[in-house]
N, C-alpha and C. Protein backbone atom coordinates (compact mmCIF):
# COMPACT_ATOMS: atom_id res chain seq x y z
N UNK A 1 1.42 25.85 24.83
CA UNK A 1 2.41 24.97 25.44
C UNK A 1 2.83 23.90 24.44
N UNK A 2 4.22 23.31 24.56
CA UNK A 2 4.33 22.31 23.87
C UNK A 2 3.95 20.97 23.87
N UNK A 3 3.65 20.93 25.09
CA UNK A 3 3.21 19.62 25.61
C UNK A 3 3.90 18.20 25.71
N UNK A 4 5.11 19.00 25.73
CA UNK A 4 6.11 17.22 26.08
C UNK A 4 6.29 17.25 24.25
N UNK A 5 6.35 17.78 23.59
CA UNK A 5 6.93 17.69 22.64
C UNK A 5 8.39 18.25 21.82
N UNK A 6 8.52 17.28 21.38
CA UNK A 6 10.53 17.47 20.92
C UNK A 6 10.33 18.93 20.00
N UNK A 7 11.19 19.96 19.80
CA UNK A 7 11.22 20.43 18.84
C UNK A 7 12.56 20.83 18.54
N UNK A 8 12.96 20.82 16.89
CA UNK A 8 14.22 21.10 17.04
C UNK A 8 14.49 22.77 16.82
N UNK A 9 15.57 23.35 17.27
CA UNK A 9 16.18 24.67 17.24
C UNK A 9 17.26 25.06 16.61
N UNK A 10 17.35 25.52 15.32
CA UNK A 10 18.30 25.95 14.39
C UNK A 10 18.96 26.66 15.29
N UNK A 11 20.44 26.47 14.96
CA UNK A 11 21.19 27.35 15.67
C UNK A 11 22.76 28.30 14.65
N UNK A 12 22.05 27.96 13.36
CA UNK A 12 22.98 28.91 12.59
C UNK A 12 23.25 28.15 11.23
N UNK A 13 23.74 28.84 10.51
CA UNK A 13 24.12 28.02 9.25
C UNK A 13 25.31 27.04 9.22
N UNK A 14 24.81 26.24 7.67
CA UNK A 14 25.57 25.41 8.22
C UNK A 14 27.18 25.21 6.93
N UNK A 15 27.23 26.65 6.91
CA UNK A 15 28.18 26.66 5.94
C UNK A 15 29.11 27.12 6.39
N UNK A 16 30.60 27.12 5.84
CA UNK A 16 32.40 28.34 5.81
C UNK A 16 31.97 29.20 5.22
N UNK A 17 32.60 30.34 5.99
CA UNK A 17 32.81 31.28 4.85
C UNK A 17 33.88 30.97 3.54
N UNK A 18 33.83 31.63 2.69
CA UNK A 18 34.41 31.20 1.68
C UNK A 18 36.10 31.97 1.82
N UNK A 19 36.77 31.27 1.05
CA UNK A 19 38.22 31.75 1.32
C UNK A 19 38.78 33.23 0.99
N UNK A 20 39.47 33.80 1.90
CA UNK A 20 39.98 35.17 1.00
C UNK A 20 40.44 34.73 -0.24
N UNK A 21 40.20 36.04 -1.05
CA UNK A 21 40.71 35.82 -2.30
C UNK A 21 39.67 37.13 -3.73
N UNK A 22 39.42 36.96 -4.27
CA UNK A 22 39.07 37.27 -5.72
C UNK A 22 38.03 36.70 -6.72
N UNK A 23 37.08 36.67 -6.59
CA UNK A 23 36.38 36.45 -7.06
C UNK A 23 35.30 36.92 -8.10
N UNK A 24 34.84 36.07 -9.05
CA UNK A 24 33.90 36.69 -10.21
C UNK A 24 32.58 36.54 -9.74
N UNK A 25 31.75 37.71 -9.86
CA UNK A 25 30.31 37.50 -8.97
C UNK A 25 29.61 37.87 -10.01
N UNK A 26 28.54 37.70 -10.09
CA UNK A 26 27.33 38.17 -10.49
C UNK A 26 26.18 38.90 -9.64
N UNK A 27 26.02 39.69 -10.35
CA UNK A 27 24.94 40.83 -9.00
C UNK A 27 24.09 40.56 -9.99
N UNK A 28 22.75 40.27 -8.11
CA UNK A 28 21.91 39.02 -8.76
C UNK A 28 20.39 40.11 -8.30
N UNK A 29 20.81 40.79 -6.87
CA UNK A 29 19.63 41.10 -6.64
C UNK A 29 19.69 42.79 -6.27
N UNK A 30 19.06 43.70 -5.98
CA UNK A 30 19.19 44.72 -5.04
C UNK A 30 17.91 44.83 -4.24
N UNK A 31 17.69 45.47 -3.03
CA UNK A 31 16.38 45.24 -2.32
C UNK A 31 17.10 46.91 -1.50
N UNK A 32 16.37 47.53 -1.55
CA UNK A 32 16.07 48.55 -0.05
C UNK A 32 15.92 48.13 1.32
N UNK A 33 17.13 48.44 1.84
CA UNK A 33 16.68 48.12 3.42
C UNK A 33 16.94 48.84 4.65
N UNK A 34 16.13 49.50 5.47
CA UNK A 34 16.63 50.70 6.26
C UNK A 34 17.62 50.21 7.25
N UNK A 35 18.31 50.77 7.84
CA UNK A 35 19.03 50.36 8.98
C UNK A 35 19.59 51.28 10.01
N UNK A 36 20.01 51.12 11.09
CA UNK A 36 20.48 52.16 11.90
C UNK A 36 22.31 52.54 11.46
N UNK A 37 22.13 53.72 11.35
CA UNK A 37 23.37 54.36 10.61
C UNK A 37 24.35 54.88 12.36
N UNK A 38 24.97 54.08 12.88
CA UNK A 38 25.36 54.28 14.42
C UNK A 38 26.41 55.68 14.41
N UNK A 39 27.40 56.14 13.14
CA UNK A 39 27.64 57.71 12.75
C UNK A 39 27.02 58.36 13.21
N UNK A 40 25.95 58.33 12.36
CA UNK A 40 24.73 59.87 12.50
C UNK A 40 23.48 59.47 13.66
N UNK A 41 23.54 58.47 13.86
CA UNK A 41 22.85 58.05 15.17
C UNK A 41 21.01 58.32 14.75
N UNK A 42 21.17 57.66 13.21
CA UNK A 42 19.50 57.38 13.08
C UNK A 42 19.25 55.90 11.91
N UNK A 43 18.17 55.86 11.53
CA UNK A 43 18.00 55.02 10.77
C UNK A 43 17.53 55.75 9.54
N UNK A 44 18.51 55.06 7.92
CA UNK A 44 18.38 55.24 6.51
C UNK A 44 18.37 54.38 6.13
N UNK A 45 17.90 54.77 4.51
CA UNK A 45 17.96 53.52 3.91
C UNK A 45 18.76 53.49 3.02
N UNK A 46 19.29 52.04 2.84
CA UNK A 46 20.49 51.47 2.16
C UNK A 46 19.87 50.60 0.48
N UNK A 47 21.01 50.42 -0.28
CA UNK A 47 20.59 49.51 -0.98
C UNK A 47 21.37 48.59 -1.03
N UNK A 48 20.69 46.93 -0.60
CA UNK A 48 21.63 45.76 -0.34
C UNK A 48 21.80 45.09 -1.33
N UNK A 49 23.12 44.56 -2.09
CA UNK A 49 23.69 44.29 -3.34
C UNK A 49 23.75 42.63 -3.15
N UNK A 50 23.36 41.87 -3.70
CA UNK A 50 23.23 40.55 -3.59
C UNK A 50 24.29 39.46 -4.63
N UNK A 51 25.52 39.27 -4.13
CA UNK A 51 25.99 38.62 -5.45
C UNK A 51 26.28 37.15 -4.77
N UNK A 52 26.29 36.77 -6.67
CA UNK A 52 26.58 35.13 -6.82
C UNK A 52 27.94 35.09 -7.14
N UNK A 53 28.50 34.08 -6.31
CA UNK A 53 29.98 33.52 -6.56
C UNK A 53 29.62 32.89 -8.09
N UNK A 54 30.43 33.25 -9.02
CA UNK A 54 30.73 32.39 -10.51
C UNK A 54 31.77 31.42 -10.55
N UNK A 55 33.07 31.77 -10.00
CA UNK A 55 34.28 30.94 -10.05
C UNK A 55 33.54 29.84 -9.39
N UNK A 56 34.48 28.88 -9.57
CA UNK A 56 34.16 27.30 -9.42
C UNK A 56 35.73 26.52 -8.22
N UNK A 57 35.95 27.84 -7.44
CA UNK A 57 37.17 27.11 -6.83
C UNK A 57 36.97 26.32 -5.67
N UNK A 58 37.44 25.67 -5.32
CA UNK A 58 37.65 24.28 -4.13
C UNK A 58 38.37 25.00 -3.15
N UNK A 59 37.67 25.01 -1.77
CA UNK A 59 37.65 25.35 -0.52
C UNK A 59 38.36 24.51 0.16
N UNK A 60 38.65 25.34 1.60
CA UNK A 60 39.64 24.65 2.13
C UNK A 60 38.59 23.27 3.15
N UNK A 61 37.41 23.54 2.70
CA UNK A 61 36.21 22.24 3.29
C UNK A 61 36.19 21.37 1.94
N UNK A 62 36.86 21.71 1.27
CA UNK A 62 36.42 20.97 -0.03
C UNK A 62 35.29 21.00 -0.85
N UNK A 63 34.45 22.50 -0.50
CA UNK A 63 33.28 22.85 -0.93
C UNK A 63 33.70 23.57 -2.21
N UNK A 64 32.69 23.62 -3.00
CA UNK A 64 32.97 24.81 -4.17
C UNK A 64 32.78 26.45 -3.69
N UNK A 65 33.24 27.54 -4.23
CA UNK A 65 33.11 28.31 -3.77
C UNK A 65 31.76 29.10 -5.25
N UNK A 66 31.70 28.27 -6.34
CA UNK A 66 30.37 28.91 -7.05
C UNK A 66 28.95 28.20 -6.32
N UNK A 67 28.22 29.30 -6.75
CA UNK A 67 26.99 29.59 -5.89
C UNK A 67 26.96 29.95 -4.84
N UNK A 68 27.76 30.60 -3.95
CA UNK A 68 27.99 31.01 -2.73
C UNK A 68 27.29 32.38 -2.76
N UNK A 69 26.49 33.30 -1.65
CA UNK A 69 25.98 34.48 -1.93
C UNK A 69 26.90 35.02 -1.31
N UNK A 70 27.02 36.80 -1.43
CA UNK A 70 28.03 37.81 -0.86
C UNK A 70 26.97 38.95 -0.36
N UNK A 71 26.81 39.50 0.36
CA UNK A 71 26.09 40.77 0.15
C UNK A 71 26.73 42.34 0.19
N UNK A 72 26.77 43.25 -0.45
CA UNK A 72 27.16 44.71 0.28
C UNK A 72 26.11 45.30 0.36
N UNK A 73 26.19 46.40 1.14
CA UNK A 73 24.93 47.59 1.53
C UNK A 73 26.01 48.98 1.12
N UNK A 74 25.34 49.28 0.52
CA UNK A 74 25.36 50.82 -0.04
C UNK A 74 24.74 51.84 0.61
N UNK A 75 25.27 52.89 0.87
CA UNK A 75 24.28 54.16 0.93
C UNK A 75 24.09 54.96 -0.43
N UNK A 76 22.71 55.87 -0.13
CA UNK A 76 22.14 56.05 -1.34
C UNK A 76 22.99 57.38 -2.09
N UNK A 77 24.59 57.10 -2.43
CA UNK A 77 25.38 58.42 -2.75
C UNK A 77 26.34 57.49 -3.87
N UNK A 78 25.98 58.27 -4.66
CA UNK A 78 27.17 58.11 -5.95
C UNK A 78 28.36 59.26 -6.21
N UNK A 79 29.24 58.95 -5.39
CA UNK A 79 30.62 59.73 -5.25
C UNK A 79 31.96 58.94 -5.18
N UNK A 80 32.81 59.13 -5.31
CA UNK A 80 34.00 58.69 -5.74
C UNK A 80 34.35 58.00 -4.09
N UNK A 81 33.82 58.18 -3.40
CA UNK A 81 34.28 57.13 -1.87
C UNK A 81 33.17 56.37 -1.64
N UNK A 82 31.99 56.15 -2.38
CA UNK A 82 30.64 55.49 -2.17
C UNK A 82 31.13 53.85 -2.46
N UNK A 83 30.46 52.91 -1.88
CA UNK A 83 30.85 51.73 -2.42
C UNK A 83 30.01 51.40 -3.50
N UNK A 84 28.65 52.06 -3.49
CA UNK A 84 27.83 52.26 -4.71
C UNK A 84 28.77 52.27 -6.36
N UNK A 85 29.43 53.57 -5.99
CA UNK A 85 30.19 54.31 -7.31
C UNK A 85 31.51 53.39 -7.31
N UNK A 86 32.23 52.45 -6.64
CA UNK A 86 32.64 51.32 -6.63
C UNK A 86 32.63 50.14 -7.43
N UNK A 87 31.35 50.01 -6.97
CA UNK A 87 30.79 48.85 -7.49
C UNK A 87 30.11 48.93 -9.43
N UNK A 88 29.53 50.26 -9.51
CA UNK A 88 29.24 50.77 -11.00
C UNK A 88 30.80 50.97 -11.50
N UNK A 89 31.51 51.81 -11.09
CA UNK A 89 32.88 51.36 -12.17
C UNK A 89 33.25 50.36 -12.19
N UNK A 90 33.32 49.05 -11.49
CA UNK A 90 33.58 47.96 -11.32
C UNK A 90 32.40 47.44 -13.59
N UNK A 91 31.06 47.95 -12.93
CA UNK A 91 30.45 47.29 -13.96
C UNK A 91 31.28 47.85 -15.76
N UNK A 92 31.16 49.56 -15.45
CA UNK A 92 31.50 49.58 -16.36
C UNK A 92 33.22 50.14 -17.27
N UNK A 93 33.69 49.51 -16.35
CA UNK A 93 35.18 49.53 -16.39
C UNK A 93 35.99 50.16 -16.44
N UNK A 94 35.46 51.55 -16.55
CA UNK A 94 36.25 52.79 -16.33
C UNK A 94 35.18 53.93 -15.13
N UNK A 95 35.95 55.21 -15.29
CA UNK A 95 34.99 55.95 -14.14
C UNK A 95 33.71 56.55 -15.14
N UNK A 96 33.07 56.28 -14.40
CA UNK A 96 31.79 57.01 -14.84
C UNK A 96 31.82 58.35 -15.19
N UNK A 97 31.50 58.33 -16.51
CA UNK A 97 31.26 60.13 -17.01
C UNK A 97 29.67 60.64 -15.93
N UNK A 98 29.77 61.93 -16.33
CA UNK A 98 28.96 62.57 -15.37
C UNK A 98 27.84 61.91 -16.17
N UNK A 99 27.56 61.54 -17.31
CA UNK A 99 26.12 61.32 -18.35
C UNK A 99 26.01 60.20 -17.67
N UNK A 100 26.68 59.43 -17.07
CA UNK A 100 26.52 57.61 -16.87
C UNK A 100 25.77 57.68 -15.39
N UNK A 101 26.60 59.06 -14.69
CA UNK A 101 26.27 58.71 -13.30
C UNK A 101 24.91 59.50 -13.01
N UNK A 102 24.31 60.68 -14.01
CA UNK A 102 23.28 61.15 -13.95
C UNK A 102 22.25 60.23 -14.00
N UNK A 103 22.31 59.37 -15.31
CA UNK A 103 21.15 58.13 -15.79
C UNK A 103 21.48 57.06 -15.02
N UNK A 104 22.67 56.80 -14.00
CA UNK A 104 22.16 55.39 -12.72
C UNK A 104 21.12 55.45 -12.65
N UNK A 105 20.74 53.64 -12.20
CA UNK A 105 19.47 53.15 -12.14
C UNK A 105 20.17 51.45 -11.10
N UNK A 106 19.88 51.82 -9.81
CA UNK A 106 20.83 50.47 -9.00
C UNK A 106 20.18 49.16 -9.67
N UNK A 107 19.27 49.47 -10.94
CA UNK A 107 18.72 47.79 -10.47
C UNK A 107 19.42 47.51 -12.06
N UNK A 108 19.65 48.35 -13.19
CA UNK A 108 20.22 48.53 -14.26
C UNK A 108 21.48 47.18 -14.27
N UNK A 109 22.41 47.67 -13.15
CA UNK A 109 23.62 46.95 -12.65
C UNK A 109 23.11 45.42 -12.73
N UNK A 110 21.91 44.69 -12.16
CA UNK A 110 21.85 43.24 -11.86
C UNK A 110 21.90 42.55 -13.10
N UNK A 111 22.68 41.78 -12.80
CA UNK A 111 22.75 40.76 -13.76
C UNK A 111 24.25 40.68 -14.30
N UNK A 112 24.81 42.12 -14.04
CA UNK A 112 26.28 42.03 -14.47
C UNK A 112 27.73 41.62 -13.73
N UNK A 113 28.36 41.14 -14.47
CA UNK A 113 29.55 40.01 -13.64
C UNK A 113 30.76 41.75 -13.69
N UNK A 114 31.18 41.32 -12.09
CA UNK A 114 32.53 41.99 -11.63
C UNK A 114 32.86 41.41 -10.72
N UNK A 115 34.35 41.78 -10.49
CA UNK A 115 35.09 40.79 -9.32
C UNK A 115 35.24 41.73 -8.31
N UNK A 116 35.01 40.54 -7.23
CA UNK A 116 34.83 41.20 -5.87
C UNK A 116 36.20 40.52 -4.85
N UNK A 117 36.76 41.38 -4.39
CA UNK A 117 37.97 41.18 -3.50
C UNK A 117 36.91 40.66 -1.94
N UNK A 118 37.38 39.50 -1.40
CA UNK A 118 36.43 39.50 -0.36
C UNK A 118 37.84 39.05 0.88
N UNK A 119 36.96 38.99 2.05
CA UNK A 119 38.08 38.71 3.51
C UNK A 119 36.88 38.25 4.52
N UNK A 120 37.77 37.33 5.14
CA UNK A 120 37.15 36.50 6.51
C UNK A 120 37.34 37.49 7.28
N UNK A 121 35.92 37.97 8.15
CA UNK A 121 36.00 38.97 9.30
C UNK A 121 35.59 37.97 10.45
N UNK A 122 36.24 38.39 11.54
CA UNK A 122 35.16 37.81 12.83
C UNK A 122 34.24 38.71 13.48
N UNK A 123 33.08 38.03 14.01
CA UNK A 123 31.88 38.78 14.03
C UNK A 123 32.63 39.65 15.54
N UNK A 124 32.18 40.83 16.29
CA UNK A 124 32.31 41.75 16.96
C UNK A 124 32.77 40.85 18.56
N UNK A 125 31.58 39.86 18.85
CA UNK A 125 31.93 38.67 19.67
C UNK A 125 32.73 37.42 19.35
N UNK A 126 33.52 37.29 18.27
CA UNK A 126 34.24 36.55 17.92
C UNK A 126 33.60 34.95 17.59
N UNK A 127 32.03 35.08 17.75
CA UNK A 127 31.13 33.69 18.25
C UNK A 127 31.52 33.29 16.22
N UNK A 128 31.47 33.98 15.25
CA UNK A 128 31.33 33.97 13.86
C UNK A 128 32.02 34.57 13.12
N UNK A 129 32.45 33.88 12.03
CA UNK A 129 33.47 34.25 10.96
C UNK A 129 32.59 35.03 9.38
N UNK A 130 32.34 36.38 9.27
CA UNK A 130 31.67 36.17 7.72
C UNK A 130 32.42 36.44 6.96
N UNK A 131 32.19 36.55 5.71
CA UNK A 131 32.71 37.08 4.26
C UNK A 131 32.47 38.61 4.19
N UNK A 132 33.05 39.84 4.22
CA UNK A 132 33.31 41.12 4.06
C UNK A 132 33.83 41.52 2.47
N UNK A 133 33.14 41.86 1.57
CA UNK A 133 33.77 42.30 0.36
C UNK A 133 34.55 44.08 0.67
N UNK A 134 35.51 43.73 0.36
CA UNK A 134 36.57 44.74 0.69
C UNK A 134 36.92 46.00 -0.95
N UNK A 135 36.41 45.39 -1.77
CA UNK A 135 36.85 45.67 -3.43
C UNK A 135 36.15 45.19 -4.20
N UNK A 136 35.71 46.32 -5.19
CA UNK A 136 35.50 45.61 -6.26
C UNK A 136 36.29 46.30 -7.38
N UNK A 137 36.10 45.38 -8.55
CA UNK A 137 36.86 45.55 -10.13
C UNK A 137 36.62 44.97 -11.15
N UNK A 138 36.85 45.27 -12.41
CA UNK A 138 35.97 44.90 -13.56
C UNK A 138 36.76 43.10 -13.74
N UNK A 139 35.66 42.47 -14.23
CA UNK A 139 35.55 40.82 -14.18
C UNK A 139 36.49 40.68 -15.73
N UNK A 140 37.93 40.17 -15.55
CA UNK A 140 38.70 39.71 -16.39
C UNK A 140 38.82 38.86 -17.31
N UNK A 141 37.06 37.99 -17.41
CA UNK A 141 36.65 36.96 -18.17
C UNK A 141 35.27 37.50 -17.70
N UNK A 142 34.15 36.41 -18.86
CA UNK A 142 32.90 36.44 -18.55
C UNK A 142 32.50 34.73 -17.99
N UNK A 143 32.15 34.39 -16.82
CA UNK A 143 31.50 32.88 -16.35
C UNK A 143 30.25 32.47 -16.80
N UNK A 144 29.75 31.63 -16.99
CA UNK A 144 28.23 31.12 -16.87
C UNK A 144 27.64 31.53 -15.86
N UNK A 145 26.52 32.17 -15.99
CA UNK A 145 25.21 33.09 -15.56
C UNK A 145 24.96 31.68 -14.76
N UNK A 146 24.15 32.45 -13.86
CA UNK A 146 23.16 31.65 -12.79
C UNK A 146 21.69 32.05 -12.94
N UNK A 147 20.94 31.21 -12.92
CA UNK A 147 19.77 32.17 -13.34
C UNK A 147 19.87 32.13 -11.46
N UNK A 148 18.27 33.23 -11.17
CA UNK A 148 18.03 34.01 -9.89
C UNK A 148 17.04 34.26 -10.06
N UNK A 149 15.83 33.98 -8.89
CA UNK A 149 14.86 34.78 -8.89
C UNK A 149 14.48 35.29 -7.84
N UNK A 150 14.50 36.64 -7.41
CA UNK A 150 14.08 36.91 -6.23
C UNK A 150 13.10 36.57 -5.45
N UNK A 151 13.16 36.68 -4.06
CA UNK A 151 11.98 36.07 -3.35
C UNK A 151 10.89 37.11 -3.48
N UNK A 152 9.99 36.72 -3.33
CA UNK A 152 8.65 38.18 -3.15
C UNK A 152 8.86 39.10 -1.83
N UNK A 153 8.84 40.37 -2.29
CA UNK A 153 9.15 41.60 -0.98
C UNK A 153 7.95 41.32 -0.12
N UNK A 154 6.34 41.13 -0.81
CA UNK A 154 5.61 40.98 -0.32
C UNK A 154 4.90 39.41 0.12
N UNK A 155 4.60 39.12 1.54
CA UNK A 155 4.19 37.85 1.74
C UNK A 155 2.79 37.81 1.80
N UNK A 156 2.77 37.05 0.75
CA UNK A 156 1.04 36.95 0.82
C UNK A 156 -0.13 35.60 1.77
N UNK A 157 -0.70 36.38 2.48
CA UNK A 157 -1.07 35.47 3.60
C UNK A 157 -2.63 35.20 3.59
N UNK A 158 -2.92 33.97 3.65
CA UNK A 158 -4.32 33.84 3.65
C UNK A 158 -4.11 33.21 5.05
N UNK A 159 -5.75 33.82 5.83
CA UNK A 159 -6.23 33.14 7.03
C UNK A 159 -7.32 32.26 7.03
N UNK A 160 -7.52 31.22 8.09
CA UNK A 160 -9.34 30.15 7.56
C UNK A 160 -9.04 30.56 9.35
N UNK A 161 -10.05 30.84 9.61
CA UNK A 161 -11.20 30.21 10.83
C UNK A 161 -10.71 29.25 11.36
N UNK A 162 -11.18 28.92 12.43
CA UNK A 162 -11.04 27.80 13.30
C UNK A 162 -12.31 27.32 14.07
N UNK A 163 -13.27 28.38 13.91
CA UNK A 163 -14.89 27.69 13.79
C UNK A 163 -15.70 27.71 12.19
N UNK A 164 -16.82 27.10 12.85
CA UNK A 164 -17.94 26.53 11.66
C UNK A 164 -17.71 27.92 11.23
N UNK A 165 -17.97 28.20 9.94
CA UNK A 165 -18.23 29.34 9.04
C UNK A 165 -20.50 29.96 9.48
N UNK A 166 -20.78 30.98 9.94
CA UNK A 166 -22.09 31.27 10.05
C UNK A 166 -22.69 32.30 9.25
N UNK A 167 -23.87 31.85 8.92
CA UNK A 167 -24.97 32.36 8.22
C UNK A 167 -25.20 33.46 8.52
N UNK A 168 -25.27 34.60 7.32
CA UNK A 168 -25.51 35.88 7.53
C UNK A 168 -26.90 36.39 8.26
N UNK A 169 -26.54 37.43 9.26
CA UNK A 169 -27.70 37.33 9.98
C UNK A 169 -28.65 38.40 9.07
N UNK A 170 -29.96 38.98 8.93
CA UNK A 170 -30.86 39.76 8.79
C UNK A 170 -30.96 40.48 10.02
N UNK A 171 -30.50 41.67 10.13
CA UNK A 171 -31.04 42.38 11.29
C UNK A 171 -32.01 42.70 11.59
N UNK A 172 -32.80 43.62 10.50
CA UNK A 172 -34.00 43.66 10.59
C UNK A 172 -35.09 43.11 11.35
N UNK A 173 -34.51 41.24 10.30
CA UNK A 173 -35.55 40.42 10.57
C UNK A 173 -35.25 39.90 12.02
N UNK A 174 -34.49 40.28 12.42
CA UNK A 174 -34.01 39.46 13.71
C UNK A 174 -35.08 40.46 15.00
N UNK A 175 -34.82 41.94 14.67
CA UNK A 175 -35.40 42.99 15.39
C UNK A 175 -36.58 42.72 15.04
N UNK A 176 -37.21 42.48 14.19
CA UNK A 176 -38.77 42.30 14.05
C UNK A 176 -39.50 41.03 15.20
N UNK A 177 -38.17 39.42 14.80
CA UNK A 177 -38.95 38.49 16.05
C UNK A 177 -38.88 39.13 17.26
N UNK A 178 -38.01 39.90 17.71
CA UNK A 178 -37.64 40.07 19.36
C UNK A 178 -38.90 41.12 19.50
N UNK A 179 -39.41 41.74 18.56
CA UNK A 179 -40.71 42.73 19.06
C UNK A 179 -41.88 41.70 18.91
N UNK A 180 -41.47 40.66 18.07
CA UNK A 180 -43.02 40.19 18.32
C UNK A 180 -43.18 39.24 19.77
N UNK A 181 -41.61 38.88 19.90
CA UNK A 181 -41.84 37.99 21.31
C UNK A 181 -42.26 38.82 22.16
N UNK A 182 -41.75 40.06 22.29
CA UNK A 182 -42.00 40.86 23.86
C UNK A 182 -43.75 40.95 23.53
N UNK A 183 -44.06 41.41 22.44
CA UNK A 183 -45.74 41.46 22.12
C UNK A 183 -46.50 41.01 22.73
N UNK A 184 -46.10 39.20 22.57
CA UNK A 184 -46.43 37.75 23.42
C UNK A 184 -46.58 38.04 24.40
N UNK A 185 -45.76 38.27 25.20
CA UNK A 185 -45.08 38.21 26.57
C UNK A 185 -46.10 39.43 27.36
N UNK A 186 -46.34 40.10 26.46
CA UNK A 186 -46.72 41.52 27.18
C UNK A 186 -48.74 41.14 27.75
């Protein structure tokens, strides 16, 4: 119970989406993440593309639009309608020869700047506005890098007790007093 105590309740972020438009990103992270594919009516796994806004433009909040994150999700297909195979010609500026697309490697890509066409969607209930990257294409300048470090996939958790810590018992010796008491007793 809380006990008569205040607590506060996040109720969403507290940022705009950023403006349509064009932008220079940096792909910062990739992570695996399964999800329900509502098409084929199961759950696969995707790979989620993590980029950093580079441009430095002024929002219609008067915010900057560098450092802003974007995400896409990929499925795991490198073909000419994939947003995967998209996003790699995007890196390397023409279409991928078959040698380029044999040796992909999704994590190869991080770190490299391309521009991403993005658009204000409203969420399904209209309650939220996000950022949807619609395009990508090779980055027409190079920006200043952001450094990035991913968070850990794995959370590492230590537990303590909430009683005294106790002394290892001897079984043995424990079974030996209880025969000598009944001994007594007998």
């Amino acid at each position: 119970m809380l006990d008569g105590k205040k607590v506060n309740i996040s109720t969403g972020g507290s940022f705009n989406p950023i403006s349509d438009g064009a932008y220079i990103c940096q792909i910062a992270d990739v992570t695996l993440v399964t999800g329900f594919n509502s098409y084929k009516g199961i759950d696969e796994d995707k790979l989620n593309y993590l980029f950093i806004v580079l441009d430095d433009i002024e929002q219609e909040d008067k915010t900057s639009s560098r450092n802003r994150y974007l995400f896409k999700r990929c499925s795991l297909s490198l073909n000419e309608k994939s947003w995967l195979y998209k996003i790699y010609k995007a890196v390397l500026g023409h279409l991928p020869s078959k040698e380029e697309i044999d040796g992909f490697d999704p994590e190869k890509i991080v770190g490299k700047q391309i521009k991403c066409l993005v658009e204000q969607k409203p969420a399904k209930d209209n309650s939220t506005i996000w950022n949807n990257i619609i395009g990508f294409s090779k980055a027409d300048k190079v920006l200043e890098a952001v450094e990035y470090t991913p968070k850990p996939s794995v959370v590492e958790k230590t537990t303590t007790g909430v009683a005294e810590p106790v002394d290892e018992i001897d079984i043995d010796k424990e079974i030996e007093k209880m025969e000598a008491e009944e001994k007594k007793t007998k």
